[in-house]
PDB file of N, CA and C in Angstrom:
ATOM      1  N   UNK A   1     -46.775  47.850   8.895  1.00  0.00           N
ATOM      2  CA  UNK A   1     -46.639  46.448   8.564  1.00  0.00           C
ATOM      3  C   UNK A   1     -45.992  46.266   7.190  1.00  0.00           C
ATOM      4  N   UNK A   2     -46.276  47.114   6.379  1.00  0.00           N
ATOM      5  CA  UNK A   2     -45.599  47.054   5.143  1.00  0.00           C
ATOM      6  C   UNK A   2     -44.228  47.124   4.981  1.00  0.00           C
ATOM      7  N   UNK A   3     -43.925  48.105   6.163  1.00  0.00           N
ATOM      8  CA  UNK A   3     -42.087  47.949   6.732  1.00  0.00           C
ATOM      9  C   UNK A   3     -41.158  46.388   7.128  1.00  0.00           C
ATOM     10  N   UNK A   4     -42.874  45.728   7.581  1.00  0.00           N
ATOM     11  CA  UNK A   4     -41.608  44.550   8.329  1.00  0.00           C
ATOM     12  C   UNK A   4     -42.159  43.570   6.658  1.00  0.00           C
ATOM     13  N   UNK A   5     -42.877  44.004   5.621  1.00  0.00           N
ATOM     14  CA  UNK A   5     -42.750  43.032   4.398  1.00  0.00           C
ATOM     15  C   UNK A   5     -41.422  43.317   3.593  1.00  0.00           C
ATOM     16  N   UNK A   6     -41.073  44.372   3.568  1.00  0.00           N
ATOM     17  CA  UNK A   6     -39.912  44.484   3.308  1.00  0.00           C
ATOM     18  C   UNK A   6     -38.324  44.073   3.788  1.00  0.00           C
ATOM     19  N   UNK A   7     -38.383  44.193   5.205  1.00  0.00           N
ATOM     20  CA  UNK A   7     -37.321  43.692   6.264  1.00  0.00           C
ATOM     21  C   UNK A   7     -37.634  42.569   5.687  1.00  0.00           C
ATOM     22  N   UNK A   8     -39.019  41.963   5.681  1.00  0.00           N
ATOM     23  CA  UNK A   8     -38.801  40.017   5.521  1.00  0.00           C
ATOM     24  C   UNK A   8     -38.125  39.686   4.255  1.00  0.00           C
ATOM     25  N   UNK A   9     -38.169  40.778   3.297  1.00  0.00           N
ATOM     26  CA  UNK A   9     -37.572  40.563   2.002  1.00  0.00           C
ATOM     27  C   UNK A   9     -36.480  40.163   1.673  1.00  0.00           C
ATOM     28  N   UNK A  10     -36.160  41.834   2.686  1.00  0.00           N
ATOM     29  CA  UNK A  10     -34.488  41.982   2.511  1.00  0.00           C
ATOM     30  C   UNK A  10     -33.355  40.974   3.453  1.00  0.00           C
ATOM     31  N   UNK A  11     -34.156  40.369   4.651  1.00  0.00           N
ATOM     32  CA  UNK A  11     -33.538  39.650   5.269  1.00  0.00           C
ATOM     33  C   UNK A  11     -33.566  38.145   4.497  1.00  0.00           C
ATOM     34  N   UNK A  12     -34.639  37.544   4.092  1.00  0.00           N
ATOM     35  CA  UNK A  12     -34.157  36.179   3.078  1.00  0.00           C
ATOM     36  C   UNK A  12     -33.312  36.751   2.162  1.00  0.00           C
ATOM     37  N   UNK A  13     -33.403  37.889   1.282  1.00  0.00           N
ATOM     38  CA  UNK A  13     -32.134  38.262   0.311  1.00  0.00           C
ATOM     39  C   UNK A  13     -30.898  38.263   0.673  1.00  0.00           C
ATOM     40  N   UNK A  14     -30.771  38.455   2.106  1.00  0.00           N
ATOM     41  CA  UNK A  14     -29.507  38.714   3.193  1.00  0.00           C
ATOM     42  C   UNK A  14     -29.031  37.069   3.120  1.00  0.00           C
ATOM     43  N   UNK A  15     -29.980  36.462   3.136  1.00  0.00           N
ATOM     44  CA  UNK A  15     -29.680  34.676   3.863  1.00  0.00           C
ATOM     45  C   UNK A  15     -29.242  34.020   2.572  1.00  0.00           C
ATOM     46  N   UNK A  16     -29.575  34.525   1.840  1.00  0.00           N
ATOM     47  CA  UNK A  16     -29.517  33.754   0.533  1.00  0.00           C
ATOM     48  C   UNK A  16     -28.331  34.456  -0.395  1.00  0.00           C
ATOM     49  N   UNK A  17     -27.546  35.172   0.062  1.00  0.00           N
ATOM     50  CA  UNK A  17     -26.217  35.848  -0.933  1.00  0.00           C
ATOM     51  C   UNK A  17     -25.353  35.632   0.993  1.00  0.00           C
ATOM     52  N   UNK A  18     -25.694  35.151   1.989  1.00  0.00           N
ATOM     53  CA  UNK A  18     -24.710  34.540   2.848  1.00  0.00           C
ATOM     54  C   UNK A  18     -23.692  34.249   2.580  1.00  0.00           C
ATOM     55  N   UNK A  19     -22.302  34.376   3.052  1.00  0.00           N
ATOM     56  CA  UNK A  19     -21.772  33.024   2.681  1.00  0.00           C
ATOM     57  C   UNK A  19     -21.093  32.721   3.870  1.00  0.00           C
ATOM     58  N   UNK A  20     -20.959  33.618   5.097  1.00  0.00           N
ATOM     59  CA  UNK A  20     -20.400  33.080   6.232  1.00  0.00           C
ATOM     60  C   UNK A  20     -21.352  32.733   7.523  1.00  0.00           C
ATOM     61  N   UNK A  21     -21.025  31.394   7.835  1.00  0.00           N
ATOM     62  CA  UNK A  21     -22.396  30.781   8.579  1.00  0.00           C
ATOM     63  C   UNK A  21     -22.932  31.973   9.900  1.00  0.00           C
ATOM     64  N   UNK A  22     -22.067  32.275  10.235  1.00  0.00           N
ATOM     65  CA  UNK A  22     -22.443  33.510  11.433  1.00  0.00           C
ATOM     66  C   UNK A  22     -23.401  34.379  11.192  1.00  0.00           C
ATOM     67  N   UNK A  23     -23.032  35.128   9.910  1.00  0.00           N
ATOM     68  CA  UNK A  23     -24.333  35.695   9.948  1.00  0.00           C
ATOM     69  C   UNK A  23     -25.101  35.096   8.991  1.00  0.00           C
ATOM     70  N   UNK A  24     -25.154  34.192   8.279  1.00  0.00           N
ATOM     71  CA  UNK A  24     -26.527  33.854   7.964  1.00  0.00           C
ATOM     72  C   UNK A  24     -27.161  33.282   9.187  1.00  0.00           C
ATOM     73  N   UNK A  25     -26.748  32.613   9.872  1.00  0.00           N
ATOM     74  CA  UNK A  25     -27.259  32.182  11.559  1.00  0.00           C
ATOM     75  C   UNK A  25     -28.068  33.595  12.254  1.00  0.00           C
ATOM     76  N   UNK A  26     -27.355  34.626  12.483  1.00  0.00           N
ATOM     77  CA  UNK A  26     -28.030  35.979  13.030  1.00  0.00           C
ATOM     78  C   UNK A  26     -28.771  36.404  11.565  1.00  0.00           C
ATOM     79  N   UNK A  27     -28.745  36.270  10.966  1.00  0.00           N
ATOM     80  CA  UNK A  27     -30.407  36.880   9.558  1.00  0.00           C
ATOM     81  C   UNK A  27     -31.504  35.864  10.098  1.00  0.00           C
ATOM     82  N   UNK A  28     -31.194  34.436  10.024  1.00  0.00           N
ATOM     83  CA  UNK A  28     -31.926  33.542  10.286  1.00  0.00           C
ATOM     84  C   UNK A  28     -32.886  33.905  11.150  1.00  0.00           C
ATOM     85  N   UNK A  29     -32.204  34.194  12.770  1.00  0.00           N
ATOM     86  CA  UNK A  29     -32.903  34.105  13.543  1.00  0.00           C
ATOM     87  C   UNK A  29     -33.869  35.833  13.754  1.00  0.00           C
ATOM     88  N   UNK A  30     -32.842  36.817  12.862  1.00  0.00           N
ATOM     89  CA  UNK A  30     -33.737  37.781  12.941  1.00  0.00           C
ATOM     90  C   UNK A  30     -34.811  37.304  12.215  1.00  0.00           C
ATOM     91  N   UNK A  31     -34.843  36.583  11.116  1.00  0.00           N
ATOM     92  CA  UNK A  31     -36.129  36.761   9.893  1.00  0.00           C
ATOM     93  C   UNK A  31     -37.160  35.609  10.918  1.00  0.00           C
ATOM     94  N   UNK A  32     -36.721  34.955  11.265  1.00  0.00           N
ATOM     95  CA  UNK A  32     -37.313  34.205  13.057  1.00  0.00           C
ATOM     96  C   UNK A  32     -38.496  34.818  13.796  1.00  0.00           C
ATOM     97  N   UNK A  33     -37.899  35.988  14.048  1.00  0.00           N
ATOM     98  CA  UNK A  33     -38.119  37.186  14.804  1.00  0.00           C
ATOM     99  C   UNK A  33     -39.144  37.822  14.800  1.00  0.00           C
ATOM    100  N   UNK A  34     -38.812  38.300  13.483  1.00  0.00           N
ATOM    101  CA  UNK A  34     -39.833  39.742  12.775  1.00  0.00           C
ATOM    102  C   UNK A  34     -40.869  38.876  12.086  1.00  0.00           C
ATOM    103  N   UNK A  35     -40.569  37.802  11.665  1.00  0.00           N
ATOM    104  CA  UNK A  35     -42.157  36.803  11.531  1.00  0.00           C
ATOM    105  C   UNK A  35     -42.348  36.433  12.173  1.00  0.00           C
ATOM    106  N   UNK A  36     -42.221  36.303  13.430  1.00  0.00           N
ATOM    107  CA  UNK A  36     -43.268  35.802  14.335  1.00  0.00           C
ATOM    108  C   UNK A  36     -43.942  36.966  15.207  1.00  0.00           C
ATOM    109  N   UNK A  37     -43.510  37.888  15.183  1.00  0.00           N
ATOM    110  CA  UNK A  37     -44.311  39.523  15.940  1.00  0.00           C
ATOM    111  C   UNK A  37     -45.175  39.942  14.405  1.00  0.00           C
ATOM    112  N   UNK A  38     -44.553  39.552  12.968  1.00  0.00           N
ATOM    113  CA  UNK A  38     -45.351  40.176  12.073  1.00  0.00           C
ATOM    114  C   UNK A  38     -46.550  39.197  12.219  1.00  0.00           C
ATOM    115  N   UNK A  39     -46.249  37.739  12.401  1.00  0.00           N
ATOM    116  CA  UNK A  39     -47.354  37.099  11.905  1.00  0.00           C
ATOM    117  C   UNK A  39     -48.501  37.179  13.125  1.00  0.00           C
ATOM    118  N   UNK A  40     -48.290  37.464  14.289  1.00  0.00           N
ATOM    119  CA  UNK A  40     -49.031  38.152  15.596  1.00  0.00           C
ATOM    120  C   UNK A  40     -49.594  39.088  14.979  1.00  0.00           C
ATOM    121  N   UNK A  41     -49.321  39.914  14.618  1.00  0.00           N
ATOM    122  CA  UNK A  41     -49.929  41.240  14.202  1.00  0.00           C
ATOM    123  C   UNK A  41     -50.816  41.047  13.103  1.00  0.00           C
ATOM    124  N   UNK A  42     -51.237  40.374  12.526  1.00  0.00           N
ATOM    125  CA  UNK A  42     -51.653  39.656  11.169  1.00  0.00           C
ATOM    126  C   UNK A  42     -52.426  39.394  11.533  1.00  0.00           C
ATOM    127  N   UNK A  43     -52.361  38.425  12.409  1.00  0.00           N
ATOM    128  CA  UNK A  43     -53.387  37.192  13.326  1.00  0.00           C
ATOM    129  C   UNK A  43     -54.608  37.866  14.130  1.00  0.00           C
ATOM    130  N   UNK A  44     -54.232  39.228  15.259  1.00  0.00           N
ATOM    131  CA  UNK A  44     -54.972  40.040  16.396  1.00  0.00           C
ATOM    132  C   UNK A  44     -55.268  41.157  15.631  1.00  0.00           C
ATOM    133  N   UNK A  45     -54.592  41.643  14.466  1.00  0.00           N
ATOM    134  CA  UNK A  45     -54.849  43.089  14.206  1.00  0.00           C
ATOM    135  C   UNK A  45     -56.190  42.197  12.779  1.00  0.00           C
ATOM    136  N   UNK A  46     -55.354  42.233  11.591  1.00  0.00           N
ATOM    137  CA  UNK A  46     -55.893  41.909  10.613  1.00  0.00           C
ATOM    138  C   UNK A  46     -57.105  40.841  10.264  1.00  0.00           C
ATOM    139  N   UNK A  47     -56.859  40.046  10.677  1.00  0.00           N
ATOM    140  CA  UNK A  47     -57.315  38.952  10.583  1.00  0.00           C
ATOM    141  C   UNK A  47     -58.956  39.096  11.400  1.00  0.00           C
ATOM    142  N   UNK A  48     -59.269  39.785  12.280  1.00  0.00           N
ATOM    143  CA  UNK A  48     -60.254  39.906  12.560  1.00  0.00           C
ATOM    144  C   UNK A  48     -61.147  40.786  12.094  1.00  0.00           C
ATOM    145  N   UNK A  49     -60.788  41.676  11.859  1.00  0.00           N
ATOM    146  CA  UNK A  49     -61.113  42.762  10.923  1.00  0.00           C
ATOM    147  C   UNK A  49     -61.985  42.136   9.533  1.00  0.00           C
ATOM    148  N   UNK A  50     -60.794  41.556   8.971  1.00  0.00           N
ATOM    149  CA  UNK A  50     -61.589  40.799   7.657  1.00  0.00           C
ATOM    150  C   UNK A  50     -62.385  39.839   7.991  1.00  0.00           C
ATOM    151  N   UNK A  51     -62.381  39.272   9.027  1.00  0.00           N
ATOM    152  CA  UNK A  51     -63.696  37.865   9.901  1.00  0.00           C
ATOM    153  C   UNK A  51     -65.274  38.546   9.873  1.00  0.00           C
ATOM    154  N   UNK A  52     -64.990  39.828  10.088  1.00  0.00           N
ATOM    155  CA  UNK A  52     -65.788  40.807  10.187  1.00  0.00           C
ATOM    156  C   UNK A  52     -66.626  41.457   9.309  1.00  0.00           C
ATOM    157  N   UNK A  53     -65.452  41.340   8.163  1.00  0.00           N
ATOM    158  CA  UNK A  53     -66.446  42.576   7.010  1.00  0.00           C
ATOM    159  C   UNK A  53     -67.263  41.499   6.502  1.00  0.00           C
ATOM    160  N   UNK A  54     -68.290  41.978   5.781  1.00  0.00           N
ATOM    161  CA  UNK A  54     -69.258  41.865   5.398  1.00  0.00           C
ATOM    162  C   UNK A  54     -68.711  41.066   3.925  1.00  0.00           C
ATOM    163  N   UNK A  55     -68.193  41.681   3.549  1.00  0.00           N
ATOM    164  CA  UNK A  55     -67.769  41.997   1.881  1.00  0.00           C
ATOM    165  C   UNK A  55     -66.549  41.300   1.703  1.00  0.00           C
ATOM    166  N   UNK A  56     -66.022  40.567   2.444  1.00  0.00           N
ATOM    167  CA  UNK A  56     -64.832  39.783   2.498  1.00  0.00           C
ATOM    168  C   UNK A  56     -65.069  38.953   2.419  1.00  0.00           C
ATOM    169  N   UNK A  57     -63.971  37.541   1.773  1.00  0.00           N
ATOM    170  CA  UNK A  57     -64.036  36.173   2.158  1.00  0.00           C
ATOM    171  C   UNK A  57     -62.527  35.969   2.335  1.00  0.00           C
ATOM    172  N   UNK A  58     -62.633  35.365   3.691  1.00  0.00           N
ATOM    173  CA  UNK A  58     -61.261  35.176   4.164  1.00  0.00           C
ATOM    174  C   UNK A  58     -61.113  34.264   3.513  1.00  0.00           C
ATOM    175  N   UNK A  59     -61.582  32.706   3.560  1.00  0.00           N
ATOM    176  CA  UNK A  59     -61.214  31.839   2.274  1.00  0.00           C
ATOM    177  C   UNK A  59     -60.658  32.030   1.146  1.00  0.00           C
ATOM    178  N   UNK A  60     -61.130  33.335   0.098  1.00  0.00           N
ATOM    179  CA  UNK A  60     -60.293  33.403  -0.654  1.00  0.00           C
ATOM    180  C   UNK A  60     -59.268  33.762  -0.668  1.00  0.00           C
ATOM    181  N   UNK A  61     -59.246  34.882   0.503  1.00  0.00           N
ATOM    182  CA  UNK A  61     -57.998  35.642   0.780  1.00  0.00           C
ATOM    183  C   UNK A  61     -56.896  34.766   0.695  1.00  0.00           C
ATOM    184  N   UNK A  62     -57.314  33.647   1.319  1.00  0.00           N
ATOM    185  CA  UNK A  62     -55.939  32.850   2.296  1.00  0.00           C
ATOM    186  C   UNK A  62     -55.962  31.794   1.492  1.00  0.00           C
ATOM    187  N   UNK A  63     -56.617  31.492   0.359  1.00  0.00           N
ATOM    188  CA  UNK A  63     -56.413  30.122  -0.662  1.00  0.00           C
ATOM    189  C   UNK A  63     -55.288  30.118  -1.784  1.00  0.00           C
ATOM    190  N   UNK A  64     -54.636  31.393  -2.012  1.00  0.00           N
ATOM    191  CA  UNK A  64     -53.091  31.596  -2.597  1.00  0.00           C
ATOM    192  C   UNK A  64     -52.057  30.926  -1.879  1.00  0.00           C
ATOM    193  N   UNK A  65     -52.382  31.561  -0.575  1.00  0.00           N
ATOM    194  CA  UNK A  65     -51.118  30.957   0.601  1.00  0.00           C
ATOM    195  C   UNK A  65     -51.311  29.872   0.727  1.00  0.00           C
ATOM    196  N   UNK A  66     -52.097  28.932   0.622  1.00  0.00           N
ATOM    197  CA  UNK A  66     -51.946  27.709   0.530  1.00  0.00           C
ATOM    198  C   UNK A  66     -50.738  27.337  -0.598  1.00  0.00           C
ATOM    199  N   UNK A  67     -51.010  27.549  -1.823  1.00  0.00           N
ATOM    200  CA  UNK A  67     -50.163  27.335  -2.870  1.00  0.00           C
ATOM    201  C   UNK A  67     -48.121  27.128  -2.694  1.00  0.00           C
ATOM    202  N   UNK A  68     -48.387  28.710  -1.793  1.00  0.00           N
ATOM    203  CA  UNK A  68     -47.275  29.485  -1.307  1.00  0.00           C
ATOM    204  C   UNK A  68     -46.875  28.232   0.319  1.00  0.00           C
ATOM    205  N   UNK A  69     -47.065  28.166   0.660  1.00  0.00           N
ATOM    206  CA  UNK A  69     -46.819  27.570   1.932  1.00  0.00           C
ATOM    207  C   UNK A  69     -47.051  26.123   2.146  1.00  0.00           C
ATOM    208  N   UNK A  70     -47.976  25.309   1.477  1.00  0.00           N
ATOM    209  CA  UNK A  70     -47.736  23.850   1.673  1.00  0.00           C
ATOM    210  C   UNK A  70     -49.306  23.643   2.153  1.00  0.00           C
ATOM    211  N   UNK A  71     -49.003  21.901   2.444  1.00  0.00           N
ATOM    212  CA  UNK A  71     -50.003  21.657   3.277  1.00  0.00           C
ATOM    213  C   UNK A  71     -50.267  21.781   4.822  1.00  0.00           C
ATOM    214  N   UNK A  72     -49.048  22.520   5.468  1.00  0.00           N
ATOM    215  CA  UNK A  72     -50.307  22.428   6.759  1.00  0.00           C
ATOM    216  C   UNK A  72     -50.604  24.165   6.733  1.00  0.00           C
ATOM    217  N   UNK A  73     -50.157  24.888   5.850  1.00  0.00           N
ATOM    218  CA  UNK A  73     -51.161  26.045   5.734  1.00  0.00           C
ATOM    219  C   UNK A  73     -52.436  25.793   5.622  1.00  0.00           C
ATOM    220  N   UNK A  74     -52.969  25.042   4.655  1.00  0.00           N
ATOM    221  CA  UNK A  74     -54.348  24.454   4.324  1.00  0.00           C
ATOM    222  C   UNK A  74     -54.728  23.918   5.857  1.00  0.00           C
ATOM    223  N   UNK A  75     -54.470  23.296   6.235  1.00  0.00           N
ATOM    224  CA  UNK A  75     -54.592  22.560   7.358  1.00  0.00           C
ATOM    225  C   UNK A  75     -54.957  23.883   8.504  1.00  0.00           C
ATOM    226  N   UNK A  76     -54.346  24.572   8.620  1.00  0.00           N
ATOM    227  CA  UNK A  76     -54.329  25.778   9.417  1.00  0.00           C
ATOM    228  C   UNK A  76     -55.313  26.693   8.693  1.00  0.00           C
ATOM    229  N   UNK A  77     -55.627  26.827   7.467  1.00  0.00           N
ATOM    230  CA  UNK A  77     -56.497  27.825   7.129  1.00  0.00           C
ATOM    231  C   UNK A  77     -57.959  27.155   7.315  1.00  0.00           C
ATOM    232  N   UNK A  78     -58.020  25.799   6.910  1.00  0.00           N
ATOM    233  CA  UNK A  78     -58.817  24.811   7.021  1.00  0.00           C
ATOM    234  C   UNK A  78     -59.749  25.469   8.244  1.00  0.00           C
ATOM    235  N   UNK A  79     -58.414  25.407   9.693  1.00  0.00           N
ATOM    236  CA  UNK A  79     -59.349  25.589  10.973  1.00  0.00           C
ATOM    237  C   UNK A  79     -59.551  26.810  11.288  1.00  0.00           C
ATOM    238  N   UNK A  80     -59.526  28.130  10.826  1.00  0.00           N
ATOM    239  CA  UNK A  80     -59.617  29.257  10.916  1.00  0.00           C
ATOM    240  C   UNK A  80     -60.811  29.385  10.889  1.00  0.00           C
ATOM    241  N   UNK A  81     -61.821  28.278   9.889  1.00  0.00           N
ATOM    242  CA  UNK A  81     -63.095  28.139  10.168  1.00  0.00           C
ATOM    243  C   UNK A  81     -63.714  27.424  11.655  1.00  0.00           C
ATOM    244  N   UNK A  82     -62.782  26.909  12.075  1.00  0.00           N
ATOM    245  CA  UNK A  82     -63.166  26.242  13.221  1.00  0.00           C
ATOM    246  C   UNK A  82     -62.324  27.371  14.810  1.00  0.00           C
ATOM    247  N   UNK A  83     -61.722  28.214  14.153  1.00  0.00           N
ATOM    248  CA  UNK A  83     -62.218  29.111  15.691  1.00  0.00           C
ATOM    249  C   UNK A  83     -59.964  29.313  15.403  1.00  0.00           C
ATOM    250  N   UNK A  84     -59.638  28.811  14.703  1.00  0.00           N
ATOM    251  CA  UNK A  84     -57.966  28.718  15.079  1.00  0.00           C
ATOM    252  C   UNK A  84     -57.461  30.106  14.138  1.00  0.00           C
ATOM    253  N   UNK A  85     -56.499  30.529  14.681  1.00  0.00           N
ATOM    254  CA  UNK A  85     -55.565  31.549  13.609  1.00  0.00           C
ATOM    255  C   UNK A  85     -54.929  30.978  12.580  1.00  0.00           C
ATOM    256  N   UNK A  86     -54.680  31.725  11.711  1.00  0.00           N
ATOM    257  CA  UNK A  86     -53.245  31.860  10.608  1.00  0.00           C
ATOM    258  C   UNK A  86     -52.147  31.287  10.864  1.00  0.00           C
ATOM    259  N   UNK A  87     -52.047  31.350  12.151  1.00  0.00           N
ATOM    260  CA  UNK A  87     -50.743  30.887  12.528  1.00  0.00           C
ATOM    261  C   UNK A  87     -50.689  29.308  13.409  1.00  0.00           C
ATOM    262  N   UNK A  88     -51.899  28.885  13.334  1.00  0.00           N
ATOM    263  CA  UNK A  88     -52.150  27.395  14.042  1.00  0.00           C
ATOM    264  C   UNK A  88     -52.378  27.854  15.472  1.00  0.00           C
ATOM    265  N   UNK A  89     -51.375  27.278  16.199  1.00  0.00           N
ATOM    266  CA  UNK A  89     -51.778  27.410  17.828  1.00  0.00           C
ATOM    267  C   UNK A  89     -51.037  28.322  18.178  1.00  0.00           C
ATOM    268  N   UNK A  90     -50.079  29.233  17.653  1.00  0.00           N
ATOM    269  CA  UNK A  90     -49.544  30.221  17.609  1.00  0.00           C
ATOM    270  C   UNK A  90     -50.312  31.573  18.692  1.00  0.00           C
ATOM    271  N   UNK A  91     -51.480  31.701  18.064  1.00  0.00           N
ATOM    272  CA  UNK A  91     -52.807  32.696  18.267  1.00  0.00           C
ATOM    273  C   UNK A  91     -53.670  32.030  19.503  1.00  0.00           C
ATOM    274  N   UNK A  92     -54.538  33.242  19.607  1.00  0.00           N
ATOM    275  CA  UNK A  92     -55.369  32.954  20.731  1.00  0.00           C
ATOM    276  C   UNK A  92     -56.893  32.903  19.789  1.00  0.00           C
ATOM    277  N   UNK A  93     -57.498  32.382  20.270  1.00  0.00           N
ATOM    278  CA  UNK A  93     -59.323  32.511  19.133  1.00  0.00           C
ATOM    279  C   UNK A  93     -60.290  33.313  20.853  1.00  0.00           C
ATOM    280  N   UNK A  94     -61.135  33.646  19.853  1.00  0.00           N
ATOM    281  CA  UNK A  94     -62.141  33.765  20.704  1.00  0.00           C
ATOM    282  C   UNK A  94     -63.766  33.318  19.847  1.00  0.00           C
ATOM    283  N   UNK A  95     -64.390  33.747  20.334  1.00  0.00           N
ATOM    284  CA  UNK A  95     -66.059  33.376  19.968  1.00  0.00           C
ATOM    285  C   UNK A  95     -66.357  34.064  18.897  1.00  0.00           C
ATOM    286  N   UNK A  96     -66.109  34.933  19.154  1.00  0.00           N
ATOM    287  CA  UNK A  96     -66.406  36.065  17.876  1.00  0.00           C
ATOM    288  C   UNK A  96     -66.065  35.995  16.562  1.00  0.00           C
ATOM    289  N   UNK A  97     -64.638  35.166  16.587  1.00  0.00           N
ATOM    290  CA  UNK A  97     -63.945  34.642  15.460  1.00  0.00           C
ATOM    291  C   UNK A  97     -64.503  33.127  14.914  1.00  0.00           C
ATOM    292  N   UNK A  98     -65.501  32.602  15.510  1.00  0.00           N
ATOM    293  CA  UNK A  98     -65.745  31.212  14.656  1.00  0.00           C
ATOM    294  C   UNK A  98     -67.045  31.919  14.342  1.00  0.00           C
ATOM    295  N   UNK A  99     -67.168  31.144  13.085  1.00  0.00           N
ATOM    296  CA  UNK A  99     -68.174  31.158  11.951  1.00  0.00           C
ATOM    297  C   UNK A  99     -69.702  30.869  12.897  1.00  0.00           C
TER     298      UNK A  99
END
């Protein structure tokens, strides 16, 4: 996973020194791409894991990204207590995952 934080890097660095619409159009839709299988993987792998530990607070974890991402991150992290993913309706919940 640390591979596709980097791809996500290097592909906005790609989008952002663009200058012919074609391929910033194909970076686009790769960086599209690889965040939405990374942010899956986040969501089913990670994310439950830390729901889990003992010694964690996902709240804090995820109260930076608010900062970073806006308000309907909040909004979305908001319901993570109420049974939803990281990613809004993106994810699947189960029982195990609400508080």
């Amino acid at each position: 996973m640390l591979d596709e934080h980097h791809m996500i890097a290097r592909l906005i660095g790609d989008l952002t020194a663009g200058t012919r619409p074609v391929d910033v159009a194909a970076k686009a839709r790769a960086l599209a791409v690889l965040f939405a299988v990374h942010l899956a993987k986040e969501n089913n792998q990670i994310v439950p894991l830390l729901v889990d530990a003992a010694d964690v607070s996902l709240a804090t974890l995820l109260d930076g990204m608010h900062d970073l991402l806006g308000s309907r991150a909040r909004r979305t992290a908001d319901a993570v207590g109420a049974g939803a993913t990281c990613g809004g309706d993106q994810g699947t919940t189960s029982p195990r995952h609400r508080p």
